[in-house]
Protein backbone atom coordinates (compact mmCIF):
# COMPACT_ATOMS: atom_id res chain seq x y z
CA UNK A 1 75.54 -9.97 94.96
CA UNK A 2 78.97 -8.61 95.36
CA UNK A 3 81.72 -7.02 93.59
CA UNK A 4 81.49 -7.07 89.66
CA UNK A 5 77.91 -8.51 90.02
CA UNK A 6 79.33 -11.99 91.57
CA UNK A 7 76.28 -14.54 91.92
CA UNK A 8 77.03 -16.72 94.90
CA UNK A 9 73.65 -17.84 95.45
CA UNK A 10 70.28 -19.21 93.91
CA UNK A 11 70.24 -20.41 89.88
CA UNK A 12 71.86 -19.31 86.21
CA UNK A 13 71.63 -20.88 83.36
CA UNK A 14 74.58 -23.49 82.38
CA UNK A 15 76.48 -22.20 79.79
CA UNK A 16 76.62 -25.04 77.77
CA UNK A 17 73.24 -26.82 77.44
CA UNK A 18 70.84 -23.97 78.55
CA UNK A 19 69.68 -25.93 81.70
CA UNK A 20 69.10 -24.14 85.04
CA UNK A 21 71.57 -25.29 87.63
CA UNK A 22 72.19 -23.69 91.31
CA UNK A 23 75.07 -21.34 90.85
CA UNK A 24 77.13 -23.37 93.78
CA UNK A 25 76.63 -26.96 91.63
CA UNK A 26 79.69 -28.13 90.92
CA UNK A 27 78.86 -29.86 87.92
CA UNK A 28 75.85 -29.61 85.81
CA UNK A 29 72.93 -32.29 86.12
CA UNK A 30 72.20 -32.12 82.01
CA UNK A 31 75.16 -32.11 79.96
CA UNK A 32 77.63 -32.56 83.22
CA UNK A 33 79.71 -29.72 82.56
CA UNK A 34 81.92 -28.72 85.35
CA UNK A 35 81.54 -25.65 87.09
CA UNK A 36 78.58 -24.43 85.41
CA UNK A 37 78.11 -20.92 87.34
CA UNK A 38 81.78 -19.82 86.07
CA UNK A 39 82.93 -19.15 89.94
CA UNK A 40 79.45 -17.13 89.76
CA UNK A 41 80.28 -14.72 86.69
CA UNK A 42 78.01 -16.71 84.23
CA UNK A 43 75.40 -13.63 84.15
CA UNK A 44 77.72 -11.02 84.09
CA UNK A 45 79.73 -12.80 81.15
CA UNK A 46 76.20 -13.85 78.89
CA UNK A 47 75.75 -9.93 79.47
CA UNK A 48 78.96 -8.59 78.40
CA UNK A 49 78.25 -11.20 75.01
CA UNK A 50 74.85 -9.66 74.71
CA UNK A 51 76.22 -5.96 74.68
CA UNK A 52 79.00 -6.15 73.06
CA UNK A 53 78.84 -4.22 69.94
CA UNK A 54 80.65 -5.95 66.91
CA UNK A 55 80.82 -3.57 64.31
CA UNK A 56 81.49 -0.38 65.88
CA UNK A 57 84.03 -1.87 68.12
CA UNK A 58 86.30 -3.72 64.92
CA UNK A 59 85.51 -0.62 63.12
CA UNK A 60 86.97 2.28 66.08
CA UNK A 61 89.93 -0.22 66.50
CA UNK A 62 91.14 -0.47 62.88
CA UNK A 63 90.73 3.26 62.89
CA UNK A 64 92.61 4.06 65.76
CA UNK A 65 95.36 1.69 64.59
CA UNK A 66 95.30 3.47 60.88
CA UNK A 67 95.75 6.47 62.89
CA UNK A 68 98.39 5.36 65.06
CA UNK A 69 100.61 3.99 62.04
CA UNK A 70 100.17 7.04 60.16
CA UNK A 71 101.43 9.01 63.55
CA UNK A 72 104.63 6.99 63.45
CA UNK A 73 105.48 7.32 59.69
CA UNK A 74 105.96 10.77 60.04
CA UNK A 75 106.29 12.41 56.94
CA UNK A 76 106.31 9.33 54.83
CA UNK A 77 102.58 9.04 54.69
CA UNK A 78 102.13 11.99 52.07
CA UNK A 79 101.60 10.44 48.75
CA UNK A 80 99.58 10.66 45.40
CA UNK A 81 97.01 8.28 43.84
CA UNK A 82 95.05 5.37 45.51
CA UNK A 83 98.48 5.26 47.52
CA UNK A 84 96.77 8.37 49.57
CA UNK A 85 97.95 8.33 53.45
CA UNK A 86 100.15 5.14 53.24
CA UNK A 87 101.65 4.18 56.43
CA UNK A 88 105.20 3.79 56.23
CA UNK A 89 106.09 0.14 56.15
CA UNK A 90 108.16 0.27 59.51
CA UNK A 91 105.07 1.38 61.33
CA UNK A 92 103.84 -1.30 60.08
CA UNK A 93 106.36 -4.07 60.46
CA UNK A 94 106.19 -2.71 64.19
CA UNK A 95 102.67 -3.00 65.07
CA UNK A 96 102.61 -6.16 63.04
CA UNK A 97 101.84 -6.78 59.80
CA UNK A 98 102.11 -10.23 58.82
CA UNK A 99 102.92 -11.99 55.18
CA UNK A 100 105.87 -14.76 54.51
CA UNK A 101 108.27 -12.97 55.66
CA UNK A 102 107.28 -11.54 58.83
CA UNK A 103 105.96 -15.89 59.74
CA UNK A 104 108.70 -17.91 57.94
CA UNK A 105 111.73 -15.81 57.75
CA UNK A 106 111.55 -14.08 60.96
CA UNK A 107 109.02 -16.09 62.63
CA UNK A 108 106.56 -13.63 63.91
CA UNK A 109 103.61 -16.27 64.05
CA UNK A 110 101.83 -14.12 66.28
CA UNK A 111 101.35 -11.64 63.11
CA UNK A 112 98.53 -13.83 62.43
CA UNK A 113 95.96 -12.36 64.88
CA UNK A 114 97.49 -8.67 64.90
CA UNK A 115 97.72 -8.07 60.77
CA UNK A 116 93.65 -8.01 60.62
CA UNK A 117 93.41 -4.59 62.47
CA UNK A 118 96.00 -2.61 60.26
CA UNK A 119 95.72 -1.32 56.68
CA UNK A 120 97.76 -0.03 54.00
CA UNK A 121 96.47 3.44 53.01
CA UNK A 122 92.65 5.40 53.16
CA UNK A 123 91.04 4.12 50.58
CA UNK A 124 91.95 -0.01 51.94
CA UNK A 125 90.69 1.29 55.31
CA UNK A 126 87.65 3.19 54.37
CA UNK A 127 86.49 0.30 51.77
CA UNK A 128 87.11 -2.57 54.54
CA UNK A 129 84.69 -0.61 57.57
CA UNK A 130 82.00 0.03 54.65
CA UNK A 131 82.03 -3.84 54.76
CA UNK A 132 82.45 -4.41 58.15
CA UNK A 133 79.40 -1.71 58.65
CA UNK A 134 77.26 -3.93 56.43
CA UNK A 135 77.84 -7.80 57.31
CA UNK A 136 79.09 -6.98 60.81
CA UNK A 137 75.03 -6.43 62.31
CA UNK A 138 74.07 -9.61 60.33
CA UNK A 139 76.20 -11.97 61.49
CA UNK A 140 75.65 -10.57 64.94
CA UNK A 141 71.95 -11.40 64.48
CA UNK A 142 72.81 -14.90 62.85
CA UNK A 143 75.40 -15.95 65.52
CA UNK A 144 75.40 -13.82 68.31
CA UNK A 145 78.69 -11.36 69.27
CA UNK A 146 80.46 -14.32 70.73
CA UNK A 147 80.43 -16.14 67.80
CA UNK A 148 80.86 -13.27 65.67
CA UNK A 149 84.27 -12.48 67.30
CA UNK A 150 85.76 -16.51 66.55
CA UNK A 151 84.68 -16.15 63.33
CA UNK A 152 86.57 -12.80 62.19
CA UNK A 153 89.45 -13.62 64.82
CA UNK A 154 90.01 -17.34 63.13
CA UNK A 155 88.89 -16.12 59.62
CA UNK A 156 92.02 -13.26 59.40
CA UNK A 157 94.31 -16.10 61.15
CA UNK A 158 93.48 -18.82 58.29
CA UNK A 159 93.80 -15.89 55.42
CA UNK A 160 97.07 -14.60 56.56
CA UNK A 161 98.64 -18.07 57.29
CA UNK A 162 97.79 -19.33 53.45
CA UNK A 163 98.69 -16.01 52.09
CA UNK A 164 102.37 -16.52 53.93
CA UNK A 165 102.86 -20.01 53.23
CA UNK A 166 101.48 -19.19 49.44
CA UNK A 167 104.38 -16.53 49.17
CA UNK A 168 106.85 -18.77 51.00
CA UNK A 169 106.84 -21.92 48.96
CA UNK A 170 105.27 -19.79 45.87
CA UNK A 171 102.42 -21.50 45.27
CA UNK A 172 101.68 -21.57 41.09
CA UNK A 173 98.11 -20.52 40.80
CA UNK A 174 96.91 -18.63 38.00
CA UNK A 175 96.30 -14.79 38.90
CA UNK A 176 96.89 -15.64 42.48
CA UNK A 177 100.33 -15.07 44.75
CA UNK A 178 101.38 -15.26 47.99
CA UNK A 179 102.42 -11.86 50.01
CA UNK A 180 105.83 -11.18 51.29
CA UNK A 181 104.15 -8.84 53.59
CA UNK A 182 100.36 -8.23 54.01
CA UNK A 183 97.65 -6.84 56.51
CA UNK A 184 94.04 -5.52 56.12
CA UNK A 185 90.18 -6.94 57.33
CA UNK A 186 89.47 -8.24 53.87
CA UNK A 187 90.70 -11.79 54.71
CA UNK A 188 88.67 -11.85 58.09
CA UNK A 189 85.66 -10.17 56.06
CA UNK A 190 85.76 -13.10 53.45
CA UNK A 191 85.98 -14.77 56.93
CA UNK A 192 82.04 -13.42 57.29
CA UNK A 193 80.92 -13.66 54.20
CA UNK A 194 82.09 -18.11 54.02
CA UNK A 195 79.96 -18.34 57.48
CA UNK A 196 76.95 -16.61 56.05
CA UNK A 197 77.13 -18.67 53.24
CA UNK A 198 77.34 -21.55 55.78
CA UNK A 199 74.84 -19.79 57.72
CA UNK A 200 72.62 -19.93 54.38
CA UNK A 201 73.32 -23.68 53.22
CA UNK A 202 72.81 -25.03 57.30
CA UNK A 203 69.18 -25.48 58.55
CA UNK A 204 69.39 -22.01 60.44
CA UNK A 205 69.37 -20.16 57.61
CA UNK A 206 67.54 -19.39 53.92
CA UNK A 207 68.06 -19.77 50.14
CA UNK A 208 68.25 -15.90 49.92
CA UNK A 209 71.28 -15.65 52.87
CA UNK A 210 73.12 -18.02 50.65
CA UNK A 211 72.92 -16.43 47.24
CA UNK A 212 73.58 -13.32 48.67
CA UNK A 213 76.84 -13.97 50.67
CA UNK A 214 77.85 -16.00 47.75
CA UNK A 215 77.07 -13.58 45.67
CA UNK A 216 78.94 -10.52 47.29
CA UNK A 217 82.05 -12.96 47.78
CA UNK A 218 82.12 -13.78 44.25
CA UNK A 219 82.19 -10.01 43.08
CA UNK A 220 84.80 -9.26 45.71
CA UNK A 221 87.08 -12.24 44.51
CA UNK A 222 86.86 -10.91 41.49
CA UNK A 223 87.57 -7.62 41.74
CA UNK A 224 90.73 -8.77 43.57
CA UNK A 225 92.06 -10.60 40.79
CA UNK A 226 91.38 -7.16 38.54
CA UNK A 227 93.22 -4.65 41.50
CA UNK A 228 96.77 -4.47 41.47
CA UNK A 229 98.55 -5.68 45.18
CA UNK A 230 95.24 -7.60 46.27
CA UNK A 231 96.00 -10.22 48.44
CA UNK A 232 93.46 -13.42 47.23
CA UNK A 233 95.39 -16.24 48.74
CA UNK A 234 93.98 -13.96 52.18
CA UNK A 235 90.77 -13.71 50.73
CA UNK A 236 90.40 -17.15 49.92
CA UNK A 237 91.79 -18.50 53.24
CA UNK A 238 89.63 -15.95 54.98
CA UNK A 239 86.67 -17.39 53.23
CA UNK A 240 87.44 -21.14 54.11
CA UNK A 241 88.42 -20.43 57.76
CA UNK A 242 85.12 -18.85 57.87
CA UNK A 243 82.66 -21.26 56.66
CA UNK A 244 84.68 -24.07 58.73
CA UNK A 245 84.04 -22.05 61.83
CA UNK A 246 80.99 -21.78 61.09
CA UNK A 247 80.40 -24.99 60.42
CA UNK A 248 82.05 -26.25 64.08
CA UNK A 249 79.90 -23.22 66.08
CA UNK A 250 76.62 -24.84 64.88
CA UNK A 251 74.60 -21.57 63.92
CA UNK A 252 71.26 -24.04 64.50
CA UNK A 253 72.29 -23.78 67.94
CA UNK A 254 71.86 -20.84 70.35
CA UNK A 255 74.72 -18.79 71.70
CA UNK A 256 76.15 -20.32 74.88
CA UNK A 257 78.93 -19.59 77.45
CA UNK A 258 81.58 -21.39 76.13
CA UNK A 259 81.37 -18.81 72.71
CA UNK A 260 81.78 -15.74 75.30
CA UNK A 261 84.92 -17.81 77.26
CA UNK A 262 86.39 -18.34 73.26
CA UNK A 263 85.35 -14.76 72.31
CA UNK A 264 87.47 -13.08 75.30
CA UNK A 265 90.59 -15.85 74.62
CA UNK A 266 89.96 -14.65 70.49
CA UNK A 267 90.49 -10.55 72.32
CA UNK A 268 93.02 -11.11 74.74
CA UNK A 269 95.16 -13.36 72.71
CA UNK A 270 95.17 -10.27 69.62
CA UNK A 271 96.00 -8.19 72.54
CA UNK A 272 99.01 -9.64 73.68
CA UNK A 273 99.95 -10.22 70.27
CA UNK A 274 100.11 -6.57 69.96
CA UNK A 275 102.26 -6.18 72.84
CA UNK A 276 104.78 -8.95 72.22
CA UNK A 277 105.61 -7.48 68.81
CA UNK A 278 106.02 -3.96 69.43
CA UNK A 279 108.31 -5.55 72.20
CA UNK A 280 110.14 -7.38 69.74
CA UNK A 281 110.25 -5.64 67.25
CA UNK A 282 110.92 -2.24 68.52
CA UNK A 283 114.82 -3.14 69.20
CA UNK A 284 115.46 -4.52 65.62
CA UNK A 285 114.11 -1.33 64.45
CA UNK A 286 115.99 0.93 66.24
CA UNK A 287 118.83 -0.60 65.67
């Protein structure tokens, strides 16, 4: 054993088909993946999947975010009604919000991943972690964390990008539009709710699982359509990138190593997302 718990002898488990294989194999004798022992970081990576904590983690980073767009709006964030503790919207055209015309006019594509962790005022923020709180643990226990992490990370992608092409080429849908400029976890938590509905219709899961995420998405859809500024193009996306996710991780199966090697790309691509946008954007502000 050596630095950051490095195996470089005896067996792991193959991170694809469950098999034991001798960490030094280069390929494995079951499924014939290559490199099964990960350079000998397999068990330090199935542990980091294992403790990984979904819901406190999404729920401490949206808040720190919230907090760190309401630092740079300055005065600006002091207003009445359910506008209470608005950002400013260059705080949030810097840390990336995302919408049609952050993607197709100026073509922050990258917005995508980074719009998910940012909200609009207290009351979007504060309604968002209560769901988060609540479906976060399940799907955790459904899926795994791994899995958990594609899901939200691909789910907020698929709402965002219909949402921005739905306000680009202006979609006509009754009671629905397309945002100029949106943000928020309700896309990737429609995102959650499609794959427990998944997770309900598949083999892996129950009759009850399935009327209850369908269930809770239907009230929330509707609501949107009631509340003024909700973006349901996100939600719907959200929902559909969510169930097809689902559908391609194969809940029937168990968690493997390839869903923590996709969870980590899903963090460190949102990550440098971040980065590259305050980097661009930051000039064309202060400008």
């Amino acid at each position: 054993m050596s630095v950051f718990q490095r195996r470089t002898t005896g067996s792991i488990v193959c991170p694809s088909c469950g098999s034991l294989v001798g960490v030094r194999d280069p390929t494995c004798y079951w499924c014939g993946r290559s490199n099964p022992g990960l350079w000998g970081y397999g068990p330090l990576v199935r542990r980091l999947g294992t403790d990984f904590r979904f819901a406190p983690v999404v729920i401490g980073t949206c808040t720190i975010m919230y907090a760190l767009t309401l630092l740079l709006s300055g005065p600006a964030i002091f207003r009445g009604g359910l506008s209470i503790l608005s950002p400013s919207s260059p705080a949030l055209e810097l840390l990336g919000m995302s919408g049609a015309i952050p993607v197709f006019v100026y073509g922050r594509w990258w917005t995508l991943l980074t719009a998910s962790w940012l909200h609009g005022n207290l009351l979007h923020i504060l309604f968002n972690m209560m769901w988060v709180r609540d479906l976060g643990p399940s799907l955790v226990e459904f899926y795994g964390a791994s899995r958990t992490i594609i899901i939200y990370t691909v789910a907020g992608v698929c709402g965002f990008l219909l949402s921005s092409v739905a306000g680009y080429v202006g979609i006509p849908f009754p009671f629905l539009r397309g945002a100029a400029y949106t943000m928020g976890a309700s896309a990737a938590i429609f995102g959650l709710l499609g794959a427990m509905v998944h997770y309900g219709r598949s083999g892996a899961g129950s009759s009850f699982i399935y009327s209850t995420a369908m269930r809770y998405a239907v009230i929330l859809f509707v609501f949107g359509l009631i509340m003024p500024g909700v973006d349901n193009f996100g939600h719907a996306g959200g929902f559909v990138g969510g169930y097809a996710t689902s559908a391609f991780l194969k809940p029937s199966t168990r968690e493997r190593g390839d869903h923590m090697i996709g969870a980590a790309a899903c963090v460190v691509a949102t990550v440098l997302a971040f980065v590259y946008q305050v980097l661009h954007a930051l000039p064309l502000i202060l400008r």
